[in-house]
N, C-alpha and C. Protein backbone atom coordinates (compact mmCIF):
# COMPACT_ATOMS: atom_id res chain seq x y z
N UNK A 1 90.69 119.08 71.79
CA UNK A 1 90.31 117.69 71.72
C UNK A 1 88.78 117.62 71.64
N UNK A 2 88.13 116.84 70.91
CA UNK A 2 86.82 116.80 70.59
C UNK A 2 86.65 115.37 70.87
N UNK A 3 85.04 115.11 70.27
CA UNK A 3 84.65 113.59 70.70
C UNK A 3 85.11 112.52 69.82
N UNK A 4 85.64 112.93 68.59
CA UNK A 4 85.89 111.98 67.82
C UNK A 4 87.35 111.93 68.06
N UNK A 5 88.32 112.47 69.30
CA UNK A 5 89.63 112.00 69.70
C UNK A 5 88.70 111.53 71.08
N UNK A 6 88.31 111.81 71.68
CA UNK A 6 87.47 110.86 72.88
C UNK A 6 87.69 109.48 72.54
N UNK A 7 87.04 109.57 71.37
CA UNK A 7 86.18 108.19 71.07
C UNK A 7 87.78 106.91 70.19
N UNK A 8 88.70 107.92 69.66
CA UNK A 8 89.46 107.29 69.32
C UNK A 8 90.18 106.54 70.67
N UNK A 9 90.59 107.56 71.69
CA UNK A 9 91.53 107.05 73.09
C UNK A 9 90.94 105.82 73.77
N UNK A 10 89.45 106.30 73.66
CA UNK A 10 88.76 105.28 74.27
C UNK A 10 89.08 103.60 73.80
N UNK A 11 89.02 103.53 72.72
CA UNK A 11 88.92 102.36 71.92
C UNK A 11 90.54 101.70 72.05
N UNK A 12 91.65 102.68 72.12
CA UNK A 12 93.10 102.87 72.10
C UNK A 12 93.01 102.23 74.53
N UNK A 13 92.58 102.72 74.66
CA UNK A 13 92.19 101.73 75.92
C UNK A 13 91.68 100.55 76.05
N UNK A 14 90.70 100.11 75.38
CA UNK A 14 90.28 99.00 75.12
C UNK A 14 91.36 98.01 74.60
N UNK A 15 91.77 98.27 73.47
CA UNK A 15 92.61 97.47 72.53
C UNK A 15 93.91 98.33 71.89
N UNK A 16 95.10 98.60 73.04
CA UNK A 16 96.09 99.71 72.13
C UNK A 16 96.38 98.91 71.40
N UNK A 17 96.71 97.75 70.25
CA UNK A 17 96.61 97.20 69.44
C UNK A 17 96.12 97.10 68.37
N UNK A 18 95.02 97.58 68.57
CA UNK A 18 93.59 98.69 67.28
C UNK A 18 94.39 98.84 66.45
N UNK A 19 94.05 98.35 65.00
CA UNK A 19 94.62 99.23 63.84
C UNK A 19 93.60 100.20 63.40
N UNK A 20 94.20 101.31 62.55
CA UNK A 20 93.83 102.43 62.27
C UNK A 20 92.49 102.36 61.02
N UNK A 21 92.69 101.30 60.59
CA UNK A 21 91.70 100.35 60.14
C UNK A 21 90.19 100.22 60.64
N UNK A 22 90.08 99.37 61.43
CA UNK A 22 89.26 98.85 63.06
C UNK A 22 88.62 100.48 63.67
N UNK A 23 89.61 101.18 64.13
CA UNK A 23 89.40 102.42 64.45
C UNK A 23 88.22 102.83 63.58
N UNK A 24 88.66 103.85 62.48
CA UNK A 24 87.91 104.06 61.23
C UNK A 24 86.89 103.55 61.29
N UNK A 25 86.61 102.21 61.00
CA UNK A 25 84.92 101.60 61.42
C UNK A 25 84.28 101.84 62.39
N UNK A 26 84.87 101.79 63.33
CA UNK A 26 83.99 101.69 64.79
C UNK A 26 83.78 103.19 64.54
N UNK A 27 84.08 104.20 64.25
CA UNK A 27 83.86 105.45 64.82
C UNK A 27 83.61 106.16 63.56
N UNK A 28 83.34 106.02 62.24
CA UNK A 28 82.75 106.34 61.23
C UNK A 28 83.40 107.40 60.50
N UNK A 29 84.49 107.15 60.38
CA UNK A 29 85.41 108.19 60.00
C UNK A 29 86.58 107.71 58.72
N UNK A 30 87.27 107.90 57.87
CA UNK A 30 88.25 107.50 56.79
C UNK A 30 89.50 106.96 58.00
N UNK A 31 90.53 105.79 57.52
CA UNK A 31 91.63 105.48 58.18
C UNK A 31 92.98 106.52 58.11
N UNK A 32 92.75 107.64 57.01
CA UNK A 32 93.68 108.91 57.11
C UNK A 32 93.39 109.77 57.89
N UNK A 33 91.67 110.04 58.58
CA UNK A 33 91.48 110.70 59.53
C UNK A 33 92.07 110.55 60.94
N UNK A 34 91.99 108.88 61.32
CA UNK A 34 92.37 108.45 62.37
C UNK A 34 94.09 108.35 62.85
N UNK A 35 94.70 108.05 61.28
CA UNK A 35 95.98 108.28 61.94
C UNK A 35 96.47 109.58 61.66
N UNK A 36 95.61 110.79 61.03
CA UNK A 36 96.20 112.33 61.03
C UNK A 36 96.04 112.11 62.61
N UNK A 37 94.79 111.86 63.31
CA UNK A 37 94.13 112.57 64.56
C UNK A 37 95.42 111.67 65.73
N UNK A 38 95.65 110.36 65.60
CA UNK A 38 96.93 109.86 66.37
C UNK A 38 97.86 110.13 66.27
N UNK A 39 98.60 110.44 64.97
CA UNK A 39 99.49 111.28 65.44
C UNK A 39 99.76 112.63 65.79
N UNK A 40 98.92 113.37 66.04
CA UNK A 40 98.37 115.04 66.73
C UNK A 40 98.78 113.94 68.29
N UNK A 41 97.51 113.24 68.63
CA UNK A 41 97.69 112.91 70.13
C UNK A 41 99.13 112.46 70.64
N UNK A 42 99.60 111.58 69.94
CA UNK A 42 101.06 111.08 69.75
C UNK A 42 102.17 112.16 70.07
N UNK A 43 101.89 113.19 69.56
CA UNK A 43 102.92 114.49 69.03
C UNK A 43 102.72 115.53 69.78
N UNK A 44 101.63 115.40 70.49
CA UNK A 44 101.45 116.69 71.37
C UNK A 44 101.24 115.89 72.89
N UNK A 45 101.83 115.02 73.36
CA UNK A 45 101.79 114.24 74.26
C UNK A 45 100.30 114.39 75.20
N UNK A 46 99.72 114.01 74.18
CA UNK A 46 98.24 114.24 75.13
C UNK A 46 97.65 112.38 75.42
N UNK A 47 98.54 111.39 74.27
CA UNK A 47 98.19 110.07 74.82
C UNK A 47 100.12 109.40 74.44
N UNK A 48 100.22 108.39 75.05
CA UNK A 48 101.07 107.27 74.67
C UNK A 48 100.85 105.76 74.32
N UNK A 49 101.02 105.16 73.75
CA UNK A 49 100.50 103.83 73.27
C UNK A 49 101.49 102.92 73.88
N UNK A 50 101.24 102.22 75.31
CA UNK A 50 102.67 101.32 75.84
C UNK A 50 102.20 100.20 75.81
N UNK A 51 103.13 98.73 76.26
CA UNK A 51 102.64 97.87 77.09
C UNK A 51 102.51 98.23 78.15
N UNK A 52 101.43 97.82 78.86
CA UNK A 52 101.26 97.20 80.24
C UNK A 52 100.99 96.05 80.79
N UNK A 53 102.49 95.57 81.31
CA UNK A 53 102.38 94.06 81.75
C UNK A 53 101.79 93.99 83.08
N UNK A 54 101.49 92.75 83.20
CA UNK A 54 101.17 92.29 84.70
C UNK A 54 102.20 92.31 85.57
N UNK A 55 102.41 92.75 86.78
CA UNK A 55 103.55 92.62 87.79
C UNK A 55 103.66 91.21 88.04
N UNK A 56 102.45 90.45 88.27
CA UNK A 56 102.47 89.52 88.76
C UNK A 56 102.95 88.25 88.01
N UNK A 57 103.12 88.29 86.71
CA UNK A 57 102.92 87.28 85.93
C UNK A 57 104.51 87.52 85.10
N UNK A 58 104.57 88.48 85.47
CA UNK A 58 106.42 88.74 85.50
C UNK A 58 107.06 88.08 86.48
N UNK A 59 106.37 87.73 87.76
CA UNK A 59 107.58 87.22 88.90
C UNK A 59 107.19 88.07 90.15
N UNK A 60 106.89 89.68 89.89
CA UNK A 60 106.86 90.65 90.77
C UNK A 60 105.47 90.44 91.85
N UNK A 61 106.27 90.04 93.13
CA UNK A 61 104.74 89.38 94.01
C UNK A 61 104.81 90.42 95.41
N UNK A 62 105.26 91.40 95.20
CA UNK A 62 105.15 92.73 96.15
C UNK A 62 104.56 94.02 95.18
N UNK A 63 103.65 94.65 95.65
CA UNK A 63 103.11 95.59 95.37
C UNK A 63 103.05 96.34 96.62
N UNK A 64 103.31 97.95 97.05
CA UNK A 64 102.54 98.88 97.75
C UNK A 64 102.59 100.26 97.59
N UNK A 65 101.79 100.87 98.29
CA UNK A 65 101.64 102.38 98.13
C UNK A 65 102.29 102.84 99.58
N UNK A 66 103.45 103.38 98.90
CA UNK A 66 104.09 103.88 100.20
C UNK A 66 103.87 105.64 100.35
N UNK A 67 103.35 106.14 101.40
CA UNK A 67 102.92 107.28 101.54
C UNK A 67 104.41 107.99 102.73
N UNK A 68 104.73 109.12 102.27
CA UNK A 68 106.16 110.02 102.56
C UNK A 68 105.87 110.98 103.11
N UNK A 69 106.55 111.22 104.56
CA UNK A 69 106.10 112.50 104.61
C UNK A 69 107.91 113.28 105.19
N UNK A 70 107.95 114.61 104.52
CA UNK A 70 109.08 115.21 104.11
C UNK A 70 108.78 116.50 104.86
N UNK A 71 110.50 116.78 105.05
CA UNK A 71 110.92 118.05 105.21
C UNK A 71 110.23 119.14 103.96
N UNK A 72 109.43 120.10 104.53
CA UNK A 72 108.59 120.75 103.86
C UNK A 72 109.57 121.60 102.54
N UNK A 73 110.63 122.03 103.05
CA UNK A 73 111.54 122.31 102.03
C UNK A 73 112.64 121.65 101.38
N UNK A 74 112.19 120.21 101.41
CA UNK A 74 112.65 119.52 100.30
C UNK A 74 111.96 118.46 99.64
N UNK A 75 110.68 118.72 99.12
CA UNK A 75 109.73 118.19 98.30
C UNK A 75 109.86 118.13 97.07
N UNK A 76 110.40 118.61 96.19
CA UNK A 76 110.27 118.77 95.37
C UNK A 76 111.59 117.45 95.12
N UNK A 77 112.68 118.12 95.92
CA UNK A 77 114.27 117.07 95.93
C UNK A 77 113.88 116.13 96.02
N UNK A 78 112.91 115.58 96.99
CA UNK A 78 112.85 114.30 97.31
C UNK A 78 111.59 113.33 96.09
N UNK A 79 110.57 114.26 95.70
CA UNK A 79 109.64 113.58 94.86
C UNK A 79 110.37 113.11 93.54
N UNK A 80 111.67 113.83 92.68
CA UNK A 80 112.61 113.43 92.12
C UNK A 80 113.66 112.66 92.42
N UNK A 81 113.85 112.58 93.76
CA UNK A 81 114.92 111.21 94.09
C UNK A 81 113.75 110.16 93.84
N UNK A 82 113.13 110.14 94.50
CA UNK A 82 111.95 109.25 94.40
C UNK A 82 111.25 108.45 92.94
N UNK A 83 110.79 109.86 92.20
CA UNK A 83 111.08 109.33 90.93
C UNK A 83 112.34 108.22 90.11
N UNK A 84 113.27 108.89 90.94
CA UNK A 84 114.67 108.62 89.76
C UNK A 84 114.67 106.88 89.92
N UNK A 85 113.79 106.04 91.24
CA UNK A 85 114.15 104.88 91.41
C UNK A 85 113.88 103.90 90.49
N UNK A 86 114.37 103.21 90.31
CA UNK A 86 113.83 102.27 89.70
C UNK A 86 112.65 101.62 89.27
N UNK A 87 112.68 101.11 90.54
CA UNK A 87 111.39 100.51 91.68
C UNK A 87 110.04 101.15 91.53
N UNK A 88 109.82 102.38 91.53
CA UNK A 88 108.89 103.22 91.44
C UNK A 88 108.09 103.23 89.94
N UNK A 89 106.92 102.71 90.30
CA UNK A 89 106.12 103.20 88.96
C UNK A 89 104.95 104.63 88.55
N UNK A 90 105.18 105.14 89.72
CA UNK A 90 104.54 106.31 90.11
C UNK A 90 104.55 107.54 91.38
N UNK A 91 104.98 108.64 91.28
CA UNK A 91 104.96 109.02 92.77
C UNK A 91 104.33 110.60 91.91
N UNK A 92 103.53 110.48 93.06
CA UNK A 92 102.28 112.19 93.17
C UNK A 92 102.96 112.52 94.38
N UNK A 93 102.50 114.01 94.46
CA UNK A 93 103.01 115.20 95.42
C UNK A 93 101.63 115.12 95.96
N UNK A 94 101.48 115.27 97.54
CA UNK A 94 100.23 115.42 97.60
C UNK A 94 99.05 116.10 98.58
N UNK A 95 98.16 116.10 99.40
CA UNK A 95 97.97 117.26 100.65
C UNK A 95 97.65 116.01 101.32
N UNK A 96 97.53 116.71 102.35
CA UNK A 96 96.86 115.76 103.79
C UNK A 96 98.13 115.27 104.93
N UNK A 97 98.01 113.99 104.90
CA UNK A 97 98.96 113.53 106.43
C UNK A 97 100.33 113.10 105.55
N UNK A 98 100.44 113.01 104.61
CA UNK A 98 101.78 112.36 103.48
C UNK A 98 101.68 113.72 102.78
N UNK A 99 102.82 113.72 102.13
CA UNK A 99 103.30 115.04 101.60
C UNK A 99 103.11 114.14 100.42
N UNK A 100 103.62 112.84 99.99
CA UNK A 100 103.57 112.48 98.16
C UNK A 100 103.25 110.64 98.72
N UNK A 101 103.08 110.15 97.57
CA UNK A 101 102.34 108.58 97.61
C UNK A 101 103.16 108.24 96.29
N UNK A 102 104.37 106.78 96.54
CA UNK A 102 104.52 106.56 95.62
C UNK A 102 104.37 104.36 95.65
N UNK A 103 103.91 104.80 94.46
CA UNK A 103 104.04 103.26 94.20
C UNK A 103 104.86 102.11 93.53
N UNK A 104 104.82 101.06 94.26
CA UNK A 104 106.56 100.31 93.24
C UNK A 104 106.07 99.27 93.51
N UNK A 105 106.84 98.09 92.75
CA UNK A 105 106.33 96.94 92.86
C UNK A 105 107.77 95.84 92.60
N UNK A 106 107.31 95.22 93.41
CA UNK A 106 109.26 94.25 94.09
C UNK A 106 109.18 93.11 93.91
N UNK A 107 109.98 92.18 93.61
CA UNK A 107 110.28 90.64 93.80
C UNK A 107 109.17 90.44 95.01
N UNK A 108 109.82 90.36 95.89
CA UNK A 108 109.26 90.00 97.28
C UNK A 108 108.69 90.87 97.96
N UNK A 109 108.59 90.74 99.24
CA UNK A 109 108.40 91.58 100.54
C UNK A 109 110.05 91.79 101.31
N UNK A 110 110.84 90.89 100.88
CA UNK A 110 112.12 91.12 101.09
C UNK A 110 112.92 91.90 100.71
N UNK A 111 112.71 92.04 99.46
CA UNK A 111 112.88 93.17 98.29
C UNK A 111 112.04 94.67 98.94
N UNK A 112 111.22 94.75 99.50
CA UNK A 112 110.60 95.61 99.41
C UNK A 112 110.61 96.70 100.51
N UNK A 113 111.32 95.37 101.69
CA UNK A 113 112.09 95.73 102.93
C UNK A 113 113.22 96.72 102.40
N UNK A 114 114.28 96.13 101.79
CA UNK A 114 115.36 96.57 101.32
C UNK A 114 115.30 97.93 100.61
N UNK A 115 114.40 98.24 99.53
CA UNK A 115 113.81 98.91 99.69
C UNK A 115 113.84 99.99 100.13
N UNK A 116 112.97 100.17 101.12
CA UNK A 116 112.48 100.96 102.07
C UNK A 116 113.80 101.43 103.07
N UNK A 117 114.41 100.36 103.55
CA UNK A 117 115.94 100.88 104.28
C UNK A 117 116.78 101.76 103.69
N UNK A 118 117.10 100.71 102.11
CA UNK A 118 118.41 101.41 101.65
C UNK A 118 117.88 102.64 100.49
N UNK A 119 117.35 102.48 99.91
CA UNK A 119 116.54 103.52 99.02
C UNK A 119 115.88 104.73 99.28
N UNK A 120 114.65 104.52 100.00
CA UNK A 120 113.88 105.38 100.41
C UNK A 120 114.77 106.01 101.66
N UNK A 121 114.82 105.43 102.47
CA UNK A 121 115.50 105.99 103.99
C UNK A 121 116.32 106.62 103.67
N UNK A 122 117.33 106.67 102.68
CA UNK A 122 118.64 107.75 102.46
C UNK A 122 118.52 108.53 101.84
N UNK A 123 117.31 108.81 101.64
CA UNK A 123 116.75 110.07 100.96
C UNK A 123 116.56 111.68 101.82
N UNK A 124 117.61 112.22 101.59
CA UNK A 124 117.85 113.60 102.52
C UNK A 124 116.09 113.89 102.11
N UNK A 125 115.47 114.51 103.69
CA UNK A 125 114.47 115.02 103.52
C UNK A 125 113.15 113.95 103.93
N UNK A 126 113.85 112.82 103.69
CA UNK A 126 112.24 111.91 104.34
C UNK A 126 112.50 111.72 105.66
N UNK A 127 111.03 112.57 106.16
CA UNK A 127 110.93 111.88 107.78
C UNK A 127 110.73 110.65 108.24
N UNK A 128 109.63 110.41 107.64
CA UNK A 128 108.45 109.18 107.51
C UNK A 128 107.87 108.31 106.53
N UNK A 129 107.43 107.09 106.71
CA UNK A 129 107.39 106.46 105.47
C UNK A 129 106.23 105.51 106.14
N UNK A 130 105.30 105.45 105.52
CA UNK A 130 103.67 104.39 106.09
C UNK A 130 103.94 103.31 104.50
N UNK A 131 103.73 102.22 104.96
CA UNK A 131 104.17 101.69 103.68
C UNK A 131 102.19 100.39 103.68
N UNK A 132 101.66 100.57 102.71
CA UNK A 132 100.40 99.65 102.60
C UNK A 132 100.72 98.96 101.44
N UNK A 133 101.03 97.58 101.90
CA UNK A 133 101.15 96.19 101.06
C UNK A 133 99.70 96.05 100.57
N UNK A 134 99.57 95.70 99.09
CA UNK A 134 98.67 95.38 98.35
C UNK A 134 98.62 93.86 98.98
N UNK A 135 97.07 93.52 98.86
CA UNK A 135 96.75 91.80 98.98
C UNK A 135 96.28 91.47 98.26
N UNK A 136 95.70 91.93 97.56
CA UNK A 136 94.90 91.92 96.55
C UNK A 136 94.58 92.37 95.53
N UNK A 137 94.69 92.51 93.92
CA UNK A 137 94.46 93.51 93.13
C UNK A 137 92.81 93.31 92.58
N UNK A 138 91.49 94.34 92.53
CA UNK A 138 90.49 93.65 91.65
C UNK A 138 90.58 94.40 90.93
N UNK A 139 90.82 95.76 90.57
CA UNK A 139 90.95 96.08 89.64
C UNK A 139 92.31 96.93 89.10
N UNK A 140 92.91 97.02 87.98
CA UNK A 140 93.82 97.65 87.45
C UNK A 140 93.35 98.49 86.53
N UNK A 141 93.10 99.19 85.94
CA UNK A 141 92.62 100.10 84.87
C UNK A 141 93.72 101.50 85.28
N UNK A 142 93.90 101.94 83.88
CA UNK A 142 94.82 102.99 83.59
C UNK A 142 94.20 104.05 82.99
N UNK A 143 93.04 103.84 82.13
CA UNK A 143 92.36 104.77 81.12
C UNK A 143 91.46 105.52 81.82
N UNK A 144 90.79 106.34 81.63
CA UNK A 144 90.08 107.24 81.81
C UNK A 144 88.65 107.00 81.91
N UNK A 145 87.66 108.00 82.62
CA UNK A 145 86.12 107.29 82.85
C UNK A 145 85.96 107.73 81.25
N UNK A 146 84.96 107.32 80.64
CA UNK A 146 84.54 108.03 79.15
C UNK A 146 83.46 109.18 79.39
């Protein structure tokens, strides 16, 4: 990867909407360069081009980072139950006082209760569960520093 796929992702952060067009200008290059070079990134899973909606503006008014801490020999079982949920939009394996941190985002706080009982709790292997309700979001960003 070089600077002129840098410079493409970058812009693909800004606006994944960018046509290959737009691209090409901003970064001084032909529009066959830019979509040879996207689909390399595309194809070698080094980027993905998704939506990302707002939780909030969907309905979804629970957000938190629930931090797990597990039977040391079943981490791996449990970071894949974990994964497999629904609910979950992210879970890392991780060091310190939590073994993994995953994050989900719920209807409610009622929802999120539920949750945590019937979901997470019957998960062979979780001891513990610290759960930190978002209050606030200021920033969301997904992309990368440049």
């Amino acid at each position: 990867m070089d600077k002129l796929d840098r410079q493409i992702i970058h812009i693909l952060e800004e606006n994944g909407r960018a046509s290959n067009a737009r691209i090409a200008r901003s970064v001084g290059v032909s529009e066959g360069t830019v979509r040879r070079r996207l689909n390399r990134l595309v194809g070698d899973e080094i980027i993905r081009v998704v939506a990302l909606p707002d939780p909030r503006a969907l309905g979804y008014e629970s957000e938190a980072l629930i931090g797990v801490q597990v039977d040391p020999d079943k981490i791996d079982e449990c970071a894949d139950s974990l994964a497999d949920l629904t609910a979950t939009r992210w879970v890392a394996v991780t060091t310190g006082s939590f073994d993994m941190f995953v994050w989900v985002v719920m209807r409610d706080p009622e929802a999120l209760g539920k949750f945590l009982r019937e979901d997470v709790g019957r998960i062979p292997g979780v001891r513990k569960t610290e759960t930190f309700v978002n209050l606030a979001i200021r920033k969301r960003d997904y992309g990368l520093p440049v």
